[in-house]
C-alpha atoms as a PDB file:
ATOM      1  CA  UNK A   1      80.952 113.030 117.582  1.00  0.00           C
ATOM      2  CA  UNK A   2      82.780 111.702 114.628  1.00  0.00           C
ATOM      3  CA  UNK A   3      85.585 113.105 112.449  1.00  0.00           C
ATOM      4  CA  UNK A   4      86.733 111.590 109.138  1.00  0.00           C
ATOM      5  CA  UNK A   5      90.618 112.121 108.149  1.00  0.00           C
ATOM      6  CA  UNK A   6      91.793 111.238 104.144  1.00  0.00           C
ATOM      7  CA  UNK A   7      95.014 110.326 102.851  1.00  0.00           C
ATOM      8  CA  UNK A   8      96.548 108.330 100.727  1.00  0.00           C
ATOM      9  CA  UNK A   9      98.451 106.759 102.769  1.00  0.00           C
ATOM     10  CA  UNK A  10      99.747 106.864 106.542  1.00  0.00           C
ATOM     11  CA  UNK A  11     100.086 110.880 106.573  1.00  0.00           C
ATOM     12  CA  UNK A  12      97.272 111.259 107.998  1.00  0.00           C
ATOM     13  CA  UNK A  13      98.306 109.539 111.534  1.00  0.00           C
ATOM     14  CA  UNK A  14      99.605 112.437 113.254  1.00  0.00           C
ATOM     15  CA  UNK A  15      96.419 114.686 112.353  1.00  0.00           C
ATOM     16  CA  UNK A  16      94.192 111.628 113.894  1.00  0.00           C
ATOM     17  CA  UNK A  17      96.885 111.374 116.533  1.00  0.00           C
ATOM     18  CA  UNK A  18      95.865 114.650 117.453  1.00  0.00           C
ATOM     19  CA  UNK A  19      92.086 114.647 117.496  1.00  0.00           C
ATOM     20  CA  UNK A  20      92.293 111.975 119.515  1.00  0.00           C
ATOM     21  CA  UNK A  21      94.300 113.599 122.531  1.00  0.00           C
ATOM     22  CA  UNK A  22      91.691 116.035 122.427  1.00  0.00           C
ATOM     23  CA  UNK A  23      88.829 114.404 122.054  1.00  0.00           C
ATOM     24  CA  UNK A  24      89.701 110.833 123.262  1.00  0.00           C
ATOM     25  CA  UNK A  25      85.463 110.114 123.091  1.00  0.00           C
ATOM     26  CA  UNK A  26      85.558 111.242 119.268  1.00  0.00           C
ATOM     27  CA  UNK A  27      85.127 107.961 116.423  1.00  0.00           C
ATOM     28  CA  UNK A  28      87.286 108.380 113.841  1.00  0.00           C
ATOM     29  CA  UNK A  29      86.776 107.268 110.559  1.00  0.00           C
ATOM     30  CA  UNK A  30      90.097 106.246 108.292  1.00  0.00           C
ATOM     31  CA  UNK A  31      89.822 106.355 104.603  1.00  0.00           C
ATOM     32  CA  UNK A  32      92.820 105.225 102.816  1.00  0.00           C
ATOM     33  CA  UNK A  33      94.046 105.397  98.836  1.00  0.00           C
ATOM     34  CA  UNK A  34      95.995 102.534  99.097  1.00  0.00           C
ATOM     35  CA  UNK A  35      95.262 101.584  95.298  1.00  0.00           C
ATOM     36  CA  UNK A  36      96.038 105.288  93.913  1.00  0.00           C
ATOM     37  CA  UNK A  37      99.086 105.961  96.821  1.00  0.00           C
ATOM     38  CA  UNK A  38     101.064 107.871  96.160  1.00  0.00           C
ATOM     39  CA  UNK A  39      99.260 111.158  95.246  1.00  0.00           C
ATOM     40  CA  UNK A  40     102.565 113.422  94.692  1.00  0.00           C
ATOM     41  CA  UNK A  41     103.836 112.426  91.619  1.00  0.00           C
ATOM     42  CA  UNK A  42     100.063 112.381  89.973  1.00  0.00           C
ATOM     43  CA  UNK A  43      98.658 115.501  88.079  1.00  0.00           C
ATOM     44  CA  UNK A  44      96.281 118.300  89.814  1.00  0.00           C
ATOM     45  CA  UNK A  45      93.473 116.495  88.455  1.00  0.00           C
ATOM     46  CA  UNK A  46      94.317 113.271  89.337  1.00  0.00           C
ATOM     47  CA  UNK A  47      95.055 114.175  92.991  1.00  0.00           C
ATOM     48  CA  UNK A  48      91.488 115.474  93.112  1.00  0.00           C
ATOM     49  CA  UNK A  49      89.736 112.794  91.456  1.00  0.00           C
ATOM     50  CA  UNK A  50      91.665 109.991  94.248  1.00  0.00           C
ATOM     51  CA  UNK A  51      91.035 112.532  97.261  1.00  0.00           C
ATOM     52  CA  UNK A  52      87.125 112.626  96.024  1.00  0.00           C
ATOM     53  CA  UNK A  53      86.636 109.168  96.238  1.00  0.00           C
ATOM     54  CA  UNK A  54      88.056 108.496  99.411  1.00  0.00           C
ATOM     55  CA  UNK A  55      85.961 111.574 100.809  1.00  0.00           C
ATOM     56  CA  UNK A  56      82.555 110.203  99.509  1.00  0.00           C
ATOM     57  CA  UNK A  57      83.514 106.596 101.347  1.00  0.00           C
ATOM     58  CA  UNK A  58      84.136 108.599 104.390  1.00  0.00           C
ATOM     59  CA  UNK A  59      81.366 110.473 103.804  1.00  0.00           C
ATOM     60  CA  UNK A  60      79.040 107.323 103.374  1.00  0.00           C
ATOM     61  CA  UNK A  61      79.721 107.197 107.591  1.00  0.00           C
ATOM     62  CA  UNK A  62      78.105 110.680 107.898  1.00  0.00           C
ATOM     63  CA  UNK A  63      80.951 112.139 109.860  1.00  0.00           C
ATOM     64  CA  UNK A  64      80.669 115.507 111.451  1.00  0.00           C
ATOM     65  CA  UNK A  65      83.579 116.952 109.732  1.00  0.00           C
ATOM     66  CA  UNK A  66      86.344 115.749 107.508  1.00  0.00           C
ATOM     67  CA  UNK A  67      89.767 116.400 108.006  1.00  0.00           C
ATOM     68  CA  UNK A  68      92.305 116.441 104.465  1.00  0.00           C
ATOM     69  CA  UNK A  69      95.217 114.921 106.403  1.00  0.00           C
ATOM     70  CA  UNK A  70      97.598 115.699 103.701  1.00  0.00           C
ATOM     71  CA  UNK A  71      99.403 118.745 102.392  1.00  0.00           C
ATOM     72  CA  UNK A  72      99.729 117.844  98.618  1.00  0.00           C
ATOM     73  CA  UNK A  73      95.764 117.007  98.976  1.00  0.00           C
ATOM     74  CA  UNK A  74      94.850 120.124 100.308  1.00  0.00           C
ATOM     75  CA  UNK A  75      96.930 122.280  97.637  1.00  0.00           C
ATOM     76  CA  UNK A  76      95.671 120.779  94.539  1.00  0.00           C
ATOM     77  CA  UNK A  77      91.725 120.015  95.976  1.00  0.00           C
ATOM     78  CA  UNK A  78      90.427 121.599  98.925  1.00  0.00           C
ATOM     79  CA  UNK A  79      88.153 123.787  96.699  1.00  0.00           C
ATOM     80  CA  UNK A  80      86.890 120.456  94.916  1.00  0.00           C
ATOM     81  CA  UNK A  81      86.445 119.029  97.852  1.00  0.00           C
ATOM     82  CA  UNK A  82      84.085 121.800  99.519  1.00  0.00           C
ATOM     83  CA  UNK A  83      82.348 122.144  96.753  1.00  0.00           C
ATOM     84  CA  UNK A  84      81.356 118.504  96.909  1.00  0.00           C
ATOM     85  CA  UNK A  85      80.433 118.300 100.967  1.00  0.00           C
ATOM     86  CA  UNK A  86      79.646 121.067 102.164  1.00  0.00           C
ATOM     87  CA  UNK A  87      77.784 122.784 103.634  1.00  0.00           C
ATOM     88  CA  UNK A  88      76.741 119.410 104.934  1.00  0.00           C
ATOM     89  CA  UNK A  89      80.217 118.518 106.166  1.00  0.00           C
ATOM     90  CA  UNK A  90      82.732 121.319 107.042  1.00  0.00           C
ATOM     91  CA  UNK A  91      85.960 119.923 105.047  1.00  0.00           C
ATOM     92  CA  UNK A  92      89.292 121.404 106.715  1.00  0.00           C
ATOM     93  CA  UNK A  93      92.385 121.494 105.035  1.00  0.00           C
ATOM     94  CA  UNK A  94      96.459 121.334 106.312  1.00  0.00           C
ATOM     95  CA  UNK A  95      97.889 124.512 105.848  1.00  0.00           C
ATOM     96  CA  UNK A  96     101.857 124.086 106.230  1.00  0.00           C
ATOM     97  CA  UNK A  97     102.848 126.100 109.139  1.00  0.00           C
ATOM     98  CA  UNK A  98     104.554 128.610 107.790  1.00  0.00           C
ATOM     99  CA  UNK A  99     102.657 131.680 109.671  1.00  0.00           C
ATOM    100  CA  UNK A 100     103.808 130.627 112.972  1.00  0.00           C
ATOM    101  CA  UNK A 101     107.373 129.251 111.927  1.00  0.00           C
ATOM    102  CA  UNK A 102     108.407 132.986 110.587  1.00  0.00           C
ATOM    103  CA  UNK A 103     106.873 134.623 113.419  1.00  0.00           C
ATOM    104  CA  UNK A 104     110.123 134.552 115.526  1.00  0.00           C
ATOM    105  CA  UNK A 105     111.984 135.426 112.429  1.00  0.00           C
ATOM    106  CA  UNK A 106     114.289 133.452 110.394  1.00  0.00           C
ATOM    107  CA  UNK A 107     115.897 131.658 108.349  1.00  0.00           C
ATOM    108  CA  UNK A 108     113.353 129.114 108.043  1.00  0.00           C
ATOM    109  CA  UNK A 109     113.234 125.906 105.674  1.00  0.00           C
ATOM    110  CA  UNK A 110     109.789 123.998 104.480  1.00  0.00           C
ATOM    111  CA  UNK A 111     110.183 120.479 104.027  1.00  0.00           C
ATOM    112  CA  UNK A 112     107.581 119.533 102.018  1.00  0.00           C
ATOM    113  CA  UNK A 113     106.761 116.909  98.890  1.00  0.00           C
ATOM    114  CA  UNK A 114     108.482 117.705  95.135  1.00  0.00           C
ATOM    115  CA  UNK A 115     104.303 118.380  94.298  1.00  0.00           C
ATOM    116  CA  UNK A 116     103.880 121.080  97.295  1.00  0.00           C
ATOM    117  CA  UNK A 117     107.279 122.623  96.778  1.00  0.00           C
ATOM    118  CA  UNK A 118     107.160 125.636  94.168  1.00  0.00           C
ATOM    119  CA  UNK A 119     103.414 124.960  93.793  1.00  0.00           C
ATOM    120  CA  UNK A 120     101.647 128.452  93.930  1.00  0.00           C
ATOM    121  CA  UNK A 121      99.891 127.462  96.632  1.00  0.00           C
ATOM    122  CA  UNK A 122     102.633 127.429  99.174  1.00  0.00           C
ATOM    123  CA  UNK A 123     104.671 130.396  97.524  1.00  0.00           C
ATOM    124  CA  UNK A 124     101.555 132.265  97.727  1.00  0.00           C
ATOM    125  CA  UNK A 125     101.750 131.423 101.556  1.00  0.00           C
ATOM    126  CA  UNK A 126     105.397 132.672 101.776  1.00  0.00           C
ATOM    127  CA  UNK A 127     104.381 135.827 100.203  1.00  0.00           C
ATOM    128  CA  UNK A 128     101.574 136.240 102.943  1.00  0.00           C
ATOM    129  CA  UNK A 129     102.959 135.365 105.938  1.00  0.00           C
ATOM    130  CA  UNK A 130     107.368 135.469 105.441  1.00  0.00           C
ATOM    131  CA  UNK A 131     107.540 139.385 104.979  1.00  0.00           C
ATOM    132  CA  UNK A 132     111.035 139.339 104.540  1.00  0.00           C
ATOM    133  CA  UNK A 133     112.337 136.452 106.550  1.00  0.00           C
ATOM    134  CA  UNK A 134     114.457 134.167 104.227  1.00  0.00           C
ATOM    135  CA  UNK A 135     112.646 131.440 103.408  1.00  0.00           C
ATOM    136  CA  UNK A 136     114.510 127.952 101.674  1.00  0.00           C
ATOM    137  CA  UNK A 137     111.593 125.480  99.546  1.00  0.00           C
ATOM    138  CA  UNK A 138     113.596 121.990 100.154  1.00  0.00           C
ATOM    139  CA  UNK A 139     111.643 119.151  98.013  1.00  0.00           C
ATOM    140  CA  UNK A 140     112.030 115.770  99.984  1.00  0.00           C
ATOM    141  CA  UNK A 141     112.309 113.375  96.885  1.00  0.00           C
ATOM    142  CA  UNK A 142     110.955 109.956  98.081  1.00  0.00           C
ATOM    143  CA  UNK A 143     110.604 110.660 102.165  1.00  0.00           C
ATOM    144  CA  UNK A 144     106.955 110.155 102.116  1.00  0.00           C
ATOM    145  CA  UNK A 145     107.409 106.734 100.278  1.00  0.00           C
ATOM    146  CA  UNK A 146     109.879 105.739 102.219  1.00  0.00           C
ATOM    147  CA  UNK A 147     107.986 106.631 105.806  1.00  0.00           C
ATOM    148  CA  UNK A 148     104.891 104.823 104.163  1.00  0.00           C
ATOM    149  CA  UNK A 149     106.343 101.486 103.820  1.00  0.00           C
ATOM    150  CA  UNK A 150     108.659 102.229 107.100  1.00  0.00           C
ATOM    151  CA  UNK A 151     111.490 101.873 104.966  1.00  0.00           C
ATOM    152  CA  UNK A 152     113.937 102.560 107.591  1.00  0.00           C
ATOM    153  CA  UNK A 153     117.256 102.516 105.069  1.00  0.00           C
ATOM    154  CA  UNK A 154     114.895 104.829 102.461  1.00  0.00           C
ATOM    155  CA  UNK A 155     114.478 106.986 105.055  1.00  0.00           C
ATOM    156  CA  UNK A 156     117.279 107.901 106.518  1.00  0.00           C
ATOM    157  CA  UNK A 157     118.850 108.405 102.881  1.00  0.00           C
ATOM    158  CA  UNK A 158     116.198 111.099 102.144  1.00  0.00           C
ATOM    159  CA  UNK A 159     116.337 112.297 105.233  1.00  0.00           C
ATOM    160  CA  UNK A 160     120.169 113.040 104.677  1.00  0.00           C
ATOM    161  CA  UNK A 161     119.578 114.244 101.086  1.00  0.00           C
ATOM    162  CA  UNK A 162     116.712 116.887 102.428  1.00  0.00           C
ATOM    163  CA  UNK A 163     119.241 118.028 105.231  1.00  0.00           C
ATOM    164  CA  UNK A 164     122.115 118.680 102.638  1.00  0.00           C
ATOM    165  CA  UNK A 165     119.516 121.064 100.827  1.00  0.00           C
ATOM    166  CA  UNK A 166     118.717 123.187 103.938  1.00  0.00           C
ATOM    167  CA  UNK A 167     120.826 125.619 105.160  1.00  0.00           C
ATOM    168  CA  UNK A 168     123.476 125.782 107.402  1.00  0.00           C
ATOM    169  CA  UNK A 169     121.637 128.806 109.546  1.00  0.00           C
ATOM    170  CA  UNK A 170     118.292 127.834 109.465  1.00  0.00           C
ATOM    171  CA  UNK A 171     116.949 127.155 112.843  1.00  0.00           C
ATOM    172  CA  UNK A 172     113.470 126.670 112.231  1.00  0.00           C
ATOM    173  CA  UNK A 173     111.775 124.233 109.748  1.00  0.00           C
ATOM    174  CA  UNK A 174     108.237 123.592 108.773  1.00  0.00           C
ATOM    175  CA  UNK A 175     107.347 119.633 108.482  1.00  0.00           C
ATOM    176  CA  UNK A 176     105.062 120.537 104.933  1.00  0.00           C
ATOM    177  CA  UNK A 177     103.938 117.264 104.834  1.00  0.00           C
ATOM    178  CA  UNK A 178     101.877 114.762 107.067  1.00  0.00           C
ATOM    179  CA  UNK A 179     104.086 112.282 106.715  1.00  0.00           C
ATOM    180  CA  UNK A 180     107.079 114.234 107.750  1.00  0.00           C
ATOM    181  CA  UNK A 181     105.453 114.745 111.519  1.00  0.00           C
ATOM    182  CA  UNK A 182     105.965 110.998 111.953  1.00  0.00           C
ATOM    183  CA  UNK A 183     109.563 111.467 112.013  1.00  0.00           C
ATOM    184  CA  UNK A 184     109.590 114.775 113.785  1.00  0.00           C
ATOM    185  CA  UNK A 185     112.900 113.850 116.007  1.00  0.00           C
ATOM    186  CA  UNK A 186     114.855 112.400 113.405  1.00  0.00           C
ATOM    187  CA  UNK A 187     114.534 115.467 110.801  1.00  0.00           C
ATOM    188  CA  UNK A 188     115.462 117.564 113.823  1.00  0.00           C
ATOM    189  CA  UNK A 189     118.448 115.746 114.195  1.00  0.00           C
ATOM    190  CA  UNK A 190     119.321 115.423 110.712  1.00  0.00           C
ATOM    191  CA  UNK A 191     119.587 119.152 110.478  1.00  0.00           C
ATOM    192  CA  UNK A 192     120.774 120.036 114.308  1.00  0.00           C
ATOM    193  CA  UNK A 193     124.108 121.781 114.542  1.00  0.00           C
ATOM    194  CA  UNK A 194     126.469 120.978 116.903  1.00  0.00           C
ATOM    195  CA  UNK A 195     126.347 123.607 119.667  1.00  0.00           C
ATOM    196  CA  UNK A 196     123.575 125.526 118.390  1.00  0.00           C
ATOM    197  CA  UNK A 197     120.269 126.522 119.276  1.00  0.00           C
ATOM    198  CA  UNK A 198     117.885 123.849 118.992  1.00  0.00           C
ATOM    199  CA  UNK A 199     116.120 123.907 115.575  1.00  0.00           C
ATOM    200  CA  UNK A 200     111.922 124.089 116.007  1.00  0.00           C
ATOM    201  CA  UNK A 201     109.815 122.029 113.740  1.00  0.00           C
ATOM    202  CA  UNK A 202     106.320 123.358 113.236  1.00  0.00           C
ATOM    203  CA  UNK A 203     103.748 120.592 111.914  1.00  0.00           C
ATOM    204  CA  UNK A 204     100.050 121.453 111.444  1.00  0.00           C
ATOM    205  CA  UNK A 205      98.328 118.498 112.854  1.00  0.00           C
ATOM    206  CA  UNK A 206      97.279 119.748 116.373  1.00  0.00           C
ATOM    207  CA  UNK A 207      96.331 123.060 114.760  1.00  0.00           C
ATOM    208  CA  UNK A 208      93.997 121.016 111.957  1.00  0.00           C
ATOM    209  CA  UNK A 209      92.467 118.825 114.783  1.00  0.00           C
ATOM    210  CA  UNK A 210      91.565 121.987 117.042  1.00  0.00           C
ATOM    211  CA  UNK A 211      90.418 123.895 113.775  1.00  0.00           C
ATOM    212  CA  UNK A 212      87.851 120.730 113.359  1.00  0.00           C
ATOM    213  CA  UNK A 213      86.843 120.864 116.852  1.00  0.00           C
ATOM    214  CA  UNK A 214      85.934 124.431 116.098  1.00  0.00           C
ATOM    215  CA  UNK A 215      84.134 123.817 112.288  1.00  0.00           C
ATOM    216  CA  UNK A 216      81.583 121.807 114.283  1.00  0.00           C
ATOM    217  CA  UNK A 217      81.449 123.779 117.744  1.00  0.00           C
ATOM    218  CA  UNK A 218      83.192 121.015 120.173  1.00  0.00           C
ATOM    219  CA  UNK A 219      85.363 122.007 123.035  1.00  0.00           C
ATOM    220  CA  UNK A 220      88.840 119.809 123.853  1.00  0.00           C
ATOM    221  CA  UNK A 221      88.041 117.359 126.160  1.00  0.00           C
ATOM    222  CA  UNK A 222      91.861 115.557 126.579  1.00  0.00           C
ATOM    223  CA  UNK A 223      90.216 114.008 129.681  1.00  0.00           C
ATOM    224  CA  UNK A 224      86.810 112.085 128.555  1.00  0.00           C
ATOM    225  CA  UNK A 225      86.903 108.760 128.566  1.00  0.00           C
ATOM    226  CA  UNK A 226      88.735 106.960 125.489  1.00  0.00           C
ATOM    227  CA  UNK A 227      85.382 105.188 124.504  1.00  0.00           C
ATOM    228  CA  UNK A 228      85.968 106.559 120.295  1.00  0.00           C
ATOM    229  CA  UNK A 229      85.878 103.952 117.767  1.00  0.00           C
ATOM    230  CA  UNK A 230      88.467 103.668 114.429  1.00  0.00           C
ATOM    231  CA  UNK A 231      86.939 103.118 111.147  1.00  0.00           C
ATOM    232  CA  UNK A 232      89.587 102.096 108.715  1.00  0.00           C
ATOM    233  CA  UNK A 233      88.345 102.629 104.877  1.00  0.00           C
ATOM    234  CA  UNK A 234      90.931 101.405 102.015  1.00  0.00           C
ATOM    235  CA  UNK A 235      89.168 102.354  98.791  1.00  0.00           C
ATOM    236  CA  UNK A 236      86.069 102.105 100.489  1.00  0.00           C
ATOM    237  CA  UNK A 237      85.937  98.448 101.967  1.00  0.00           C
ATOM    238  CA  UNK A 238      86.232  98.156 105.360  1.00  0.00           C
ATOM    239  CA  UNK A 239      89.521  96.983 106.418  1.00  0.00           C
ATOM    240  CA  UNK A 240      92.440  97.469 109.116  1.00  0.00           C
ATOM    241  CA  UNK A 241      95.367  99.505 109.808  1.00  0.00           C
ATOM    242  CA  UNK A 242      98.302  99.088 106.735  1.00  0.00           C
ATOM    243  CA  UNK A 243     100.787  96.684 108.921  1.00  0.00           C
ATOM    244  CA  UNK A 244     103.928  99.676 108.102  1.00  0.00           C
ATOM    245  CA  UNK A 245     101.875 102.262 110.383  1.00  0.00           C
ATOM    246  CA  UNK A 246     102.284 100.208 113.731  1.00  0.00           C
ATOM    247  CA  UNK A 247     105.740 101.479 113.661  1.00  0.00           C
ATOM    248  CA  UNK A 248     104.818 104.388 114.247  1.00  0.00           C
ATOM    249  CA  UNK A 249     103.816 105.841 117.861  1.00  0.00           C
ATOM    250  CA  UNK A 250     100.631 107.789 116.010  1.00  0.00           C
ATOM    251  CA  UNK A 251      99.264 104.307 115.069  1.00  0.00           C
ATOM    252  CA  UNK A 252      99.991 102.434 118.503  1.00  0.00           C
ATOM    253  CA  UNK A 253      97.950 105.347 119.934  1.00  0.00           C
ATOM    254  CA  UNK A 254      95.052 104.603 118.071  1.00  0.00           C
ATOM    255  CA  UNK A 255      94.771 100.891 119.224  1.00  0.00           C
ATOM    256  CA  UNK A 256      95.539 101.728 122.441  1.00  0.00           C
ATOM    257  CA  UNK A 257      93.028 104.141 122.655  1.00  0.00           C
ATOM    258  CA  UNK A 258      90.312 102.576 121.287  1.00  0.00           C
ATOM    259  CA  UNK A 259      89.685  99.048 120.946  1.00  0.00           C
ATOM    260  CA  UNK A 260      87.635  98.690 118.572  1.00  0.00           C
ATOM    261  CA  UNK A 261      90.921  99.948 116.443  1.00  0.00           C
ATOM    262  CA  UNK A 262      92.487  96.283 116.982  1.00  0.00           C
ATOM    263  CA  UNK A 263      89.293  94.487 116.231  1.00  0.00           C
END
């Protein structure tokens, strides 16, 4: 079994962090945008064109299904993206959680990109799935950047600035980007009252790794043996790991589990 994830960057860790708890006998193929990162500030079009170049590469491995490990990606080119590889590869997209976060009511907050927040994309998910429960858009001006180059200053700043935008009630937030999900317990923090209920995050990367499982009819198998390989693509060469996602637990995982991931 194989599985291909996309990004531009290191977003796409916790998604691939995820496949490979369930499927530790899955090879994983990596493709990277490092030339064209970051994809949020760049037009519809231009998001599509990067994300379709870094599919074909991952394509060119023949994976069994492909994995859009980013939120921005999936708003602005899923449909390109599809129409370009499939049937032959099933192509699944992350869907901000917002379904399950305003199941138990709300307030509820979506962190997500400047790109995702507004888009009609996600408020057409709010529309669908809020029905009635307050819902606050909060646009996390430079966090991705910042957790892509593990800029530890950078992120703690827009970590703050996010936090001041989301309000005082809201006890549940969704992490609307892939990058966010790397710094689950710090955003918690950040917006953690004193005294009060503990806020839930809801990220989409185990749902998106169990949703490929499905696409391609494989069962979780958390205890097979961790034999699955790591194919890292940067615009298409063959290549390693960016250095800045070793600080992250998601990445450490990877080489842990697989050796061929520190080769």
């Amino acid at each position: 079994m194989k599985i291909a994830l996309i990004d531009s960057g290191i977003g796409l860790l916790a998604a691939t962090a995820a496949v490979r708890r369930l499927r530790p006998d899955a090879d994983l193929v990596l493709s990277f945008d490092p030339e064209g990162m970051p994809w949020g500030p760049r037009t519809p079009e231009g998001i599509t064109e990067r994300a379709l170049a870094v599919a074909e590469a991952a394509a060119a491995h023949h994976p069994d299904a492909l994995i859009v490990g980013c939120n921005t990606a999936t708003v602005h080119s899923l449909p390109a993206l599809r129409a370009r590889l499939e049937p032959g590869i099933p192509v699944i997209g992350t869907v901000p959680a917002i379904k399950p976060a305003v199941a138990a009511g709300g307030p509820v907050a979506i962190w997500a990109t400047p790109a995702t927040t507004g888009s009609a994309y996600q408020r057409g998910l709010i529309e669908s799935f809020a029905d009635g429960v307050p819902v606050t858009e909060v646009p996390c001006w430079g966090l991705a950047e910042a957790v892509e180059h593990a800029d530890q200053a950078a992120v703690d700043a827009a970590v703050r600035a996010a936090a001041e935008l989301t309000p005082d009630d809201v006890r549940t937030v969704v992490l609307g980007c892939t990058h966010y999900e790397l710094l689950a317990e710090r955003i918690r923090a950040a917006v953690q009252p004193p005294g009060a209920a503990t806020v839930v995050l809801h990220g989409s990367a185990v749902a998106v790794a169990a949703q490929a499982l499905r696409r391609i009819g494989a069962q979780p198998a958390p205890d097979a043996p961790a034999t699955g390989t790591v194919t890292v693509l940067l615009n298409g060469r063959e290549g390693e790991l960016p250095e800045a996602a070793l600080g992250y637990a998601e990445a450490r995982l990877l080489r842990t589990a697989s050796p061929a991931a520190s080769q």
